[in-house]
Protein backbone atom coordinates (compact mmCIF):
# COMPACT_ATOMS: atom_id res chain seq x y z
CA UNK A 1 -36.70 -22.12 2.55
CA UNK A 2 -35.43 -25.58 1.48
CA UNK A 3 -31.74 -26.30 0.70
CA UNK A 4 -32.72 -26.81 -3.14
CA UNK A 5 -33.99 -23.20 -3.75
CA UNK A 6 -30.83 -21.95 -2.06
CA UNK A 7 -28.98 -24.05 -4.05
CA UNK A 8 -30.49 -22.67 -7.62
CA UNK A 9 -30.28 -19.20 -5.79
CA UNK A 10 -26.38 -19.53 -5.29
CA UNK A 11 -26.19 -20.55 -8.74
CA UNK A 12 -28.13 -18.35 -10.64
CA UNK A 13 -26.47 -15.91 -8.68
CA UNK A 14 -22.88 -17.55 -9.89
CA UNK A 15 -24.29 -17.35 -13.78
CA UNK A 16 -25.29 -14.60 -13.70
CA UNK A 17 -22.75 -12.35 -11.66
CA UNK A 18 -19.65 -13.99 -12.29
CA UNK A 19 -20.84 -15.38 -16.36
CA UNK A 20 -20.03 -18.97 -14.91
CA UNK A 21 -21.08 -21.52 -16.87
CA UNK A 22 -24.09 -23.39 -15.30
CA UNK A 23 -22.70 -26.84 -16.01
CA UNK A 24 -19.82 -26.03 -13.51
CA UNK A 25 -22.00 -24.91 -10.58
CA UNK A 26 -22.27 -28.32 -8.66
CA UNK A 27 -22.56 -28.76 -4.78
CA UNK A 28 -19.25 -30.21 -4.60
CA UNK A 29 -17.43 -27.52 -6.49
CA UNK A 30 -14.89 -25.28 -4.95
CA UNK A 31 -15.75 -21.92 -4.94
CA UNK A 32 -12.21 -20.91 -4.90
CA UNK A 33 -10.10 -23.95 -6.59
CA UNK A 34 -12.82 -25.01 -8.99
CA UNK A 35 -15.21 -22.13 -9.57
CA UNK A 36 -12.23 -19.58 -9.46
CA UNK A 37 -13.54 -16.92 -7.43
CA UNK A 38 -11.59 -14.37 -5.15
CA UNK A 39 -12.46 -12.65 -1.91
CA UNK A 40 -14.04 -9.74 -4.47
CA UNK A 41 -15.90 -12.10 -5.84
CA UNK A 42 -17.11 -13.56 -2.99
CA UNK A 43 -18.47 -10.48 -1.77
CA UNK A 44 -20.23 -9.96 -4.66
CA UNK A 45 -21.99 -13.21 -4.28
CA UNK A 46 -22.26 -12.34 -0.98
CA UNK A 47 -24.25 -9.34 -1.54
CA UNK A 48 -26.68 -10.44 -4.36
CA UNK A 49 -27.39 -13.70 -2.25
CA UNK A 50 -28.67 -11.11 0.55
CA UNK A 51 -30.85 -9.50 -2.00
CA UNK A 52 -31.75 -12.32 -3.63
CA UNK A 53 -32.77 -14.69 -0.68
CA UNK A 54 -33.65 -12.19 1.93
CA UNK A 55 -30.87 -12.93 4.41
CA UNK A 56 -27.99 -11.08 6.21
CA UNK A 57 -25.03 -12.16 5.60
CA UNK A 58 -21.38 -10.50 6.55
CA UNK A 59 -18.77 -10.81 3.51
CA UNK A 60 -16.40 -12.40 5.98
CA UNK A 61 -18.06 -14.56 7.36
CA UNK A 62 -18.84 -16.19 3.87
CA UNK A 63 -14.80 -15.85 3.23
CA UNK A 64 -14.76 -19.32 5.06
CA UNK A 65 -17.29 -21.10 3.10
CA UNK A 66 -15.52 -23.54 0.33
CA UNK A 67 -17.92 -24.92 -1.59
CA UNK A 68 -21.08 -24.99 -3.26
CA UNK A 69 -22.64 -27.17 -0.61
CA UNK A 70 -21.00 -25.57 2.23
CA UNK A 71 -22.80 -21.78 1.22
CA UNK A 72 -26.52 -23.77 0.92
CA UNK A 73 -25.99 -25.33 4.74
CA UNK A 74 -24.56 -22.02 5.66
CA UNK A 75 -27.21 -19.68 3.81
CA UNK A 76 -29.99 -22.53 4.83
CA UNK A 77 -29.17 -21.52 8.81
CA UNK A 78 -30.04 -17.78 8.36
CA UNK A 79 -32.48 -17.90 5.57
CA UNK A 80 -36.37 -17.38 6.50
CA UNK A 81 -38.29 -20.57 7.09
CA UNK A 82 -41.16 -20.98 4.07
CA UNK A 83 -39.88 -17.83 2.60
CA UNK A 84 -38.40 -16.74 -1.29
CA UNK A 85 -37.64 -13.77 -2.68
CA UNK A 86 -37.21 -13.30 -6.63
């Protein structure tokens, strides 16, 4: 799975769980400072990015991710190679 298909998956997943606007979502953004989002929230993102993408992913673990950018390299090192779910 390329970086760019995680990156749409993170942010569809962002729209559509958390009703963030789209135009916000950007690889540089913050999840917490700029994006607002909580350690609930992160879960939650969390959990529909396992679903969504395929992957296994501990909510702690992703507690330590800060951006946008910094979930695609870190989702992009357990996500299946050639593979997407919908």
């Amino acid at each position: 799975m390329i970086e760019a298909d995680i990156y749409e998956a993170i942010k569809q997943v962002l729209v559509d769980e958390l009703k963030l606007d789209a135009s916000v979502v950007k690889p540089e953004a913050d999840l917490r400072r700029d994006l607002g989002l909580d350690s609930l929230d992160v879960a939650t993102v969390a959990m529909a990015l396992e679903e969504k993408l395929g992957v296994e992913v501990s909510d702690e673990s992703m507690q330590d991710v800060q951006t946008v950018q910094d979930a695609v390299a870190f989702l992009s090192a357990y996500a299946p190679a050639g593979e997407t779910s919908s």
